[in-house]
C-alpha atoms as a PDB file:
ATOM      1  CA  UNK A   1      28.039  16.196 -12.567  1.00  0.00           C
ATOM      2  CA  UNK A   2      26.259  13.325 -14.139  1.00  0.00           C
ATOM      3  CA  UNK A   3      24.944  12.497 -11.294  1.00  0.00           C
ATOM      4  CA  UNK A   4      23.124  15.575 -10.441  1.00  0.00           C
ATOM      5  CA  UNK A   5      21.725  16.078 -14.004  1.00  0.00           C
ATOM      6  CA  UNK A   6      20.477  12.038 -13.543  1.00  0.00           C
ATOM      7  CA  UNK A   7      18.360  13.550 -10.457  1.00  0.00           C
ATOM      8  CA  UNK A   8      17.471  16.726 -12.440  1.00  0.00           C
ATOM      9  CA  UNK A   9      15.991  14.525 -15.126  1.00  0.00           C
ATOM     10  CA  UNK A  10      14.440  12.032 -12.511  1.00  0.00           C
ATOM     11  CA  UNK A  11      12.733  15.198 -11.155  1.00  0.00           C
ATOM     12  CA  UNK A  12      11.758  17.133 -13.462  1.00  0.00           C
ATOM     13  CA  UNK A  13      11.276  14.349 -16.981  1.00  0.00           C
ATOM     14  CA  UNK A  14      11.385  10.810 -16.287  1.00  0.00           C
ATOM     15  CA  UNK A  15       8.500  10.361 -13.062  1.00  0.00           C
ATOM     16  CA  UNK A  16       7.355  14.313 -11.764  1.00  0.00           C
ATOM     17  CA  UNK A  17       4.439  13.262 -10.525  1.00  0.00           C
ATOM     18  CA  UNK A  18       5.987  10.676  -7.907  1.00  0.00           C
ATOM     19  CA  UNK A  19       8.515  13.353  -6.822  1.00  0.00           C
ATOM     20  CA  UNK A  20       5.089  15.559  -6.251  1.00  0.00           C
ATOM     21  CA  UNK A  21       4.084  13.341  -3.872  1.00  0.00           C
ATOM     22  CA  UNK A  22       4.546  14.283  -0.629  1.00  0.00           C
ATOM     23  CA  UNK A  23       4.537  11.755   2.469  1.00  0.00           C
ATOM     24  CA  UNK A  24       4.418  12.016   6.429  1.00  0.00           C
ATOM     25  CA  UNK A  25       7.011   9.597   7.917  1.00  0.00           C
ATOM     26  CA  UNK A  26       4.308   6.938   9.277  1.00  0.00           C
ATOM     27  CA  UNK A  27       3.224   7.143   5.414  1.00  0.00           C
ATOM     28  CA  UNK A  28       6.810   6.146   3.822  1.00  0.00           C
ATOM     29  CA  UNK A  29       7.245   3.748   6.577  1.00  0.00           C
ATOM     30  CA  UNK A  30       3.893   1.786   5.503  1.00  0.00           C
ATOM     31  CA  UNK A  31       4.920   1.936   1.981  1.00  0.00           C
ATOM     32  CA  UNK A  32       8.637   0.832   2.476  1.00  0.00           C
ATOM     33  CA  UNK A  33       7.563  -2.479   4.413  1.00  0.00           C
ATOM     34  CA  UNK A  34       5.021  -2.729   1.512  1.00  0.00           C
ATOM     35  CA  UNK A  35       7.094  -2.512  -1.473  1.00  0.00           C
ATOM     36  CA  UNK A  36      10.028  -4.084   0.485  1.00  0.00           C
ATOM     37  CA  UNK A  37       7.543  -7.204   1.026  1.00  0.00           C
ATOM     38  CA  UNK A  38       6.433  -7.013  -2.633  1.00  0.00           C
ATOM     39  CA  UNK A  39       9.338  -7.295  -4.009  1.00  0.00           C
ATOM     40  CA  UNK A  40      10.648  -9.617  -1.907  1.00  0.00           C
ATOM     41  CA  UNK A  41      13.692  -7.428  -0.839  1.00  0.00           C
ATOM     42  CA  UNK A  42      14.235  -8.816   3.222  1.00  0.00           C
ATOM     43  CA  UNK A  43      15.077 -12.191   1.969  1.00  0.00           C
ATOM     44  CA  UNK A  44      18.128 -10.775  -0.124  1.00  0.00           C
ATOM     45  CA  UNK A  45      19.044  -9.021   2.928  1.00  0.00           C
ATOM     46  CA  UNK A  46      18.725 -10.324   6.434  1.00  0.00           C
ATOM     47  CA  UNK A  47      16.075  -7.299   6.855  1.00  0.00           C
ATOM     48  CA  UNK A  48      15.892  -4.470   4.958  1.00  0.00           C
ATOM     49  CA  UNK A  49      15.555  -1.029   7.533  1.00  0.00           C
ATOM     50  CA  UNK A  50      14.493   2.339   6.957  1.00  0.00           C
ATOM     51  CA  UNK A  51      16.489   5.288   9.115  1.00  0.00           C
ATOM     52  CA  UNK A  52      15.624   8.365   8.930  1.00  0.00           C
ATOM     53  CA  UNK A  53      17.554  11.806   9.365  1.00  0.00           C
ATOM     54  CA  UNK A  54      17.200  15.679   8.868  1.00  0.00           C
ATOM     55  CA  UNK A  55      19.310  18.586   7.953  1.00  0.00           C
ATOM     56  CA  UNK A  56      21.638  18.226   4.968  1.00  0.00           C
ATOM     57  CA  UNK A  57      21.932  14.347   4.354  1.00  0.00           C
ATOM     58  CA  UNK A  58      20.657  12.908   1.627  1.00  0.00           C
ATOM     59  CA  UNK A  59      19.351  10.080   1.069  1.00  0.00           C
ATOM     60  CA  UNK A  60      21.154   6.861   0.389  1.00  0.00           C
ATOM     61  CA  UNK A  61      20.857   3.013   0.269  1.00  0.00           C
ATOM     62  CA  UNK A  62      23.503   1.257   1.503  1.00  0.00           C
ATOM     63  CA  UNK A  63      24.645  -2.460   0.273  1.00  0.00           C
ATOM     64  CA  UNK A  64      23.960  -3.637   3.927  1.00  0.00           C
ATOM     65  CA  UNK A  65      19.707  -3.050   3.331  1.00  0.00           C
ATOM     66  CA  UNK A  66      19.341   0.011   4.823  1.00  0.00           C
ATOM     67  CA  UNK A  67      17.938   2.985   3.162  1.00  0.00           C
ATOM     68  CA  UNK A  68      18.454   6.275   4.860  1.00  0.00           C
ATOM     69  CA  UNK A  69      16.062   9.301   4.049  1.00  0.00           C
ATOM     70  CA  UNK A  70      15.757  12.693   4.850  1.00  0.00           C
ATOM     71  CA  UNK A  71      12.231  13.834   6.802  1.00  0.00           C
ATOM     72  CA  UNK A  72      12.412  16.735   5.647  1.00  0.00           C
ATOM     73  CA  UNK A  73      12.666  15.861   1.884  1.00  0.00           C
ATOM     74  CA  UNK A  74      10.565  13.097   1.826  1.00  0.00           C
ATOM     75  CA  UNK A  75       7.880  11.966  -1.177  1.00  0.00           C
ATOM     76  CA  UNK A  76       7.646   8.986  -3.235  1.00  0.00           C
ATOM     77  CA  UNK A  77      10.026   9.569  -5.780  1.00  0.00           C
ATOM     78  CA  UNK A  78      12.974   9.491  -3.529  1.00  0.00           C
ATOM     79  CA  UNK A  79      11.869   6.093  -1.905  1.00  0.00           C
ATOM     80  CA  UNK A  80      10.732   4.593  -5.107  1.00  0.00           C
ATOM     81  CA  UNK A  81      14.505   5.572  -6.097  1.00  0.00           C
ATOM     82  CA  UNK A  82      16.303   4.007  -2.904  1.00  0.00           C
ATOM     83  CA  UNK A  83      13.861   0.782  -3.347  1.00  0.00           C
ATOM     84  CA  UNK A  84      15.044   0.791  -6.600  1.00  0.00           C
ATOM     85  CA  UNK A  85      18.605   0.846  -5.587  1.00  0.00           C
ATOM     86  CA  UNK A  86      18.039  -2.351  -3.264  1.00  0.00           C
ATOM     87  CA  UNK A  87      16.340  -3.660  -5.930  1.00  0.00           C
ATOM     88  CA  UNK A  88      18.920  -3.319  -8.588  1.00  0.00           C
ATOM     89  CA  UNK A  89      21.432  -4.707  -6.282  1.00  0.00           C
ATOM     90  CA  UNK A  90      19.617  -7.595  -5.264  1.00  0.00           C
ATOM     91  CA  UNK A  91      18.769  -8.756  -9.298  1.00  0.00           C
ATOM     92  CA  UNK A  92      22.292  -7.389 -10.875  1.00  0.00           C
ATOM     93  CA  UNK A  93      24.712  -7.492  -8.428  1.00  0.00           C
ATOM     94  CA  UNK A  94      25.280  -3.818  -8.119  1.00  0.00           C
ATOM     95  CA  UNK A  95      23.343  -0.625  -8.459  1.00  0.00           C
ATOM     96  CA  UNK A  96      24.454   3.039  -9.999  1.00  0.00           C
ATOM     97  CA  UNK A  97      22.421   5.868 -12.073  1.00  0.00           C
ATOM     98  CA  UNK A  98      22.106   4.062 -14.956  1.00  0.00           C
ATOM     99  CA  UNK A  99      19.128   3.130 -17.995  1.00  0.00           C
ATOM    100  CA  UNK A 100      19.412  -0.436 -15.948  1.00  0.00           C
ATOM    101  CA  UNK A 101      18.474   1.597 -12.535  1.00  0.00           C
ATOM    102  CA  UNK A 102      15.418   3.756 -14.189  1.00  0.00           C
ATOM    103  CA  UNK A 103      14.145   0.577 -15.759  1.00  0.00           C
ATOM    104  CA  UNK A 104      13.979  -0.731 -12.317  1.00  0.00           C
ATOM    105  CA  UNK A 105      12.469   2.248 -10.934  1.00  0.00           C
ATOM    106  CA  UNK A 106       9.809   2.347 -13.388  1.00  0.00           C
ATOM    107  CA  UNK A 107       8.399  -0.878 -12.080  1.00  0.00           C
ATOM    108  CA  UNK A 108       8.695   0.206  -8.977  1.00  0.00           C
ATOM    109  CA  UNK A 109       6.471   3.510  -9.659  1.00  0.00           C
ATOM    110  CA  UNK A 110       4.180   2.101 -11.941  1.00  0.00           C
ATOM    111  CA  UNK A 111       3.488  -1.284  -9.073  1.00  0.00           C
ATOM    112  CA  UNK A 112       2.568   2.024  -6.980  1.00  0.00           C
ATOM    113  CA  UNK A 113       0.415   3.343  -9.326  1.00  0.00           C
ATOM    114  CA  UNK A 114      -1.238   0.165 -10.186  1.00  0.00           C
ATOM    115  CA  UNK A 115      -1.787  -0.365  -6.496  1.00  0.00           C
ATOM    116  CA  UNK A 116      -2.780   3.227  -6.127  1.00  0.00           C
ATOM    117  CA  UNK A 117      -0.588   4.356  -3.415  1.00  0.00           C
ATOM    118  CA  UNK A 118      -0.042   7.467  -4.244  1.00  0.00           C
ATOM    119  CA  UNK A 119      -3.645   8.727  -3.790  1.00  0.00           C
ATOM    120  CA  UNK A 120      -6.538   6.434  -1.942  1.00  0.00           C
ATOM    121  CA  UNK A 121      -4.369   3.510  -0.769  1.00  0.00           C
ATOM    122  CA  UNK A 122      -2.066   5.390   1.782  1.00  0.00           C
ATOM    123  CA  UNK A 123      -5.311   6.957   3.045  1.00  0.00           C
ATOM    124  CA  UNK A 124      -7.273   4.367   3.974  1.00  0.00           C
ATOM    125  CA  UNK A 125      -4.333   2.443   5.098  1.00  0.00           C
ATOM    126  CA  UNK A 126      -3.599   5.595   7.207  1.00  0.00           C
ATOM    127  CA  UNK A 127      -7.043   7.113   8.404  1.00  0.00           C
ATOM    128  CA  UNK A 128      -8.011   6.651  12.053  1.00  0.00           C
ATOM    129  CA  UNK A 129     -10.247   3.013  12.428  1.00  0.00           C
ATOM    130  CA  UNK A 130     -13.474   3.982  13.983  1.00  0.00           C
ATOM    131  CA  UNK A 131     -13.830   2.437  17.486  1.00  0.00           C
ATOM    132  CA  UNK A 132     -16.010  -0.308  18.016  1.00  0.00           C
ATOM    133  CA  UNK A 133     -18.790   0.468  20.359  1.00  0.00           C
ATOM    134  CA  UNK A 134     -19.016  -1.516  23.528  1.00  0.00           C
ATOM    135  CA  UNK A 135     -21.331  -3.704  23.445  1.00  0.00           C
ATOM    136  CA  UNK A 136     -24.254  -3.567  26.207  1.00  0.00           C
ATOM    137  CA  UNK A 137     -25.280  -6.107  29.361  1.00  0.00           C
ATOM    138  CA  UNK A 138     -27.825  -7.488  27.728  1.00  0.00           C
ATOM    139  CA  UNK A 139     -25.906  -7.942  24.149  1.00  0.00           C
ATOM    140  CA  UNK A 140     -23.021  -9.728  26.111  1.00  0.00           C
ATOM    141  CA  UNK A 141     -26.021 -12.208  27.655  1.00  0.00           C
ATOM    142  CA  UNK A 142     -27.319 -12.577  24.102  1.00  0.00           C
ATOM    143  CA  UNK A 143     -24.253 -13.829  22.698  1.00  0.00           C
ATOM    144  CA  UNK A 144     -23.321 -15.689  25.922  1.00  0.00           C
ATOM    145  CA  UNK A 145     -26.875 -18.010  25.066  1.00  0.00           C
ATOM    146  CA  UNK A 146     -26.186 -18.214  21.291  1.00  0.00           C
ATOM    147  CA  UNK A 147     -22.265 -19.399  21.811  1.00  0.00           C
ATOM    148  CA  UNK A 148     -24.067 -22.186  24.650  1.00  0.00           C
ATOM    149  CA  UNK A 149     -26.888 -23.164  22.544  1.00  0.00           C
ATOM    150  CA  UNK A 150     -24.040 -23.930  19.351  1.00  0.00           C
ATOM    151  CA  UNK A 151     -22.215 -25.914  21.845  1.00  0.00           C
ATOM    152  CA  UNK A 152     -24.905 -27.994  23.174  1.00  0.00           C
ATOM    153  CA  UNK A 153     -26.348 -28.534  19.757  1.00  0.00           C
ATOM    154  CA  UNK A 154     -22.667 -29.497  18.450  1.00  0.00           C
ATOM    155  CA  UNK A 155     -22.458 -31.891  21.424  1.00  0.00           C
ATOM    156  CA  UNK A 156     -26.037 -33.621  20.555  1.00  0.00           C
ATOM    157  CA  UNK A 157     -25.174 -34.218  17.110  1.00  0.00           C
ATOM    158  CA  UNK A 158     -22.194 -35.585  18.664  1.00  0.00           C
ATOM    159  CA  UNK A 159     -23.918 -38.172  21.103  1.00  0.00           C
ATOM    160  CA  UNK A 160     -26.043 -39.184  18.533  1.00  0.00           C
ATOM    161  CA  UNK A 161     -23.442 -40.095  16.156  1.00  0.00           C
ATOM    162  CA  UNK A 162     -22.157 -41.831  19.184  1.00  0.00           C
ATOM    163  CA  UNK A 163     -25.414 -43.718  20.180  1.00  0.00           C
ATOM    164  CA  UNK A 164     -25.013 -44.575  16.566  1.00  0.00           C
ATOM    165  CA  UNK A 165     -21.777 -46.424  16.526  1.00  0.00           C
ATOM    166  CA  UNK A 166     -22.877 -47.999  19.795  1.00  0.00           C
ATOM    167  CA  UNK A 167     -26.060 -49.506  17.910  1.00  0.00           C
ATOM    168  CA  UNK A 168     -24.097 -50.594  14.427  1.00  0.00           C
ATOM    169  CA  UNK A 169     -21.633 -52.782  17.449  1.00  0.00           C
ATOM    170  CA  UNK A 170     -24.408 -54.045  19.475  1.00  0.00           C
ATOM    171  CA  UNK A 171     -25.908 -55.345  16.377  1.00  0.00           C
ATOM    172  CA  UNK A 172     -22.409 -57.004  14.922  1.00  0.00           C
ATOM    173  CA  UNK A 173     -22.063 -58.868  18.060  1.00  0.00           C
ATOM    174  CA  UNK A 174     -25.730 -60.104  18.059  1.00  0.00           C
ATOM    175  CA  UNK A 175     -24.709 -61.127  14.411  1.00  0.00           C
ATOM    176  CA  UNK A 176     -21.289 -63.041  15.509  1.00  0.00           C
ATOM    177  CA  UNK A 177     -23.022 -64.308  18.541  1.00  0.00           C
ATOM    178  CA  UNK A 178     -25.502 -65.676  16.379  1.00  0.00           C
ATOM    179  CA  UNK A 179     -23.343 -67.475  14.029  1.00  0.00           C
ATOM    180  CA  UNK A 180     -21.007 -68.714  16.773  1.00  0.00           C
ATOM    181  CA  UNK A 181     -24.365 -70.677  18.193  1.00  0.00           C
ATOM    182  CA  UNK A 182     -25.034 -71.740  14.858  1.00  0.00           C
ATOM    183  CA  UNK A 183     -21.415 -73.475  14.632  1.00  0.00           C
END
């Protein structure tokens, strides 16, 4: 029973407006690598893995790294909450619906807030990329000359620096020639 009126108070006191959130599947799997790679939860674990599932189940971390979450129920309260599990467990050695677990959830919600993935983040992370247009004949000549030109001026500078060192030798074995004759 305690359990149920720790989710009811989740819900409803402690963080509503995470558990308003809701995500698409592609969206909670961006954020879980995110936060998972924030706080550094895949070197506790060998790899920390999201499965999903429908129906009835609810969601659940398990002490193996995987978090298991319902499509149909998904927002970012109840992966904030399962992070928060893996995080617990990683820092305290074990992980249950305590002031210890909400603590750590906090910091989870408020690094998402900070971030701001509940709102403009997970968009642009999320919205299509525009396609680059192809470039035309004449473009692909253009930029064909400039990438030549840079070589050929790269390999000037290069034989004169070259032609350089020759010169600075020529001239120190005029110099040890001369004082050999001198001997």
């Amino acid at each position: 029973m305690t359990y149920l009126m720790y989710y009811h108070k989740e819900r409803a006191e402690w963080f509503p407006e995470a558990f308003q959130k809701k995500m698409t599947v592609d969206e909670a799997k961006i954020v879980f690598r995110k936060l998972c790679k924030h706080f550094k939860l895949d070197g506790f674990y060998n790899k920390v893995n999201l499965y999903w599932t429908s129906g009835s189940r609810r969601p659940k971390a398990f002490g193996n790294g995987a978090v298991l979450l319902n499509a149909d129920w998904n927002n970012f309260g109840v992966l904030c909450h399962e992070i928060s599990h893996i995080k617990e467990k990683k820092k305290y050695g074990d992980s249950g619906h305590t002031k210890r677990h909400r603590k750590v959830m906090k910091t989870v919600i408020n690094y998402c807030k900070r971030k701001n993935w509940f709102e403009e983040e997970l968009k642009r992370r999320t919205a299509p990329k525009p396609a680059k247009p192809e470039p035309s004949k004449d473009e692909l000549r253009a930029m064909k000359i400039a990438r030549l030109e840079k070589c050929i001026r790269k390999n000037q500078s290069r034989i004169k620096r070259l032609q350089t060192a020759v010169k600075k030798a020529n001239r120190r074995i005029a110099c040890l020639k001369r004082f050999k004759r001198a001997e």
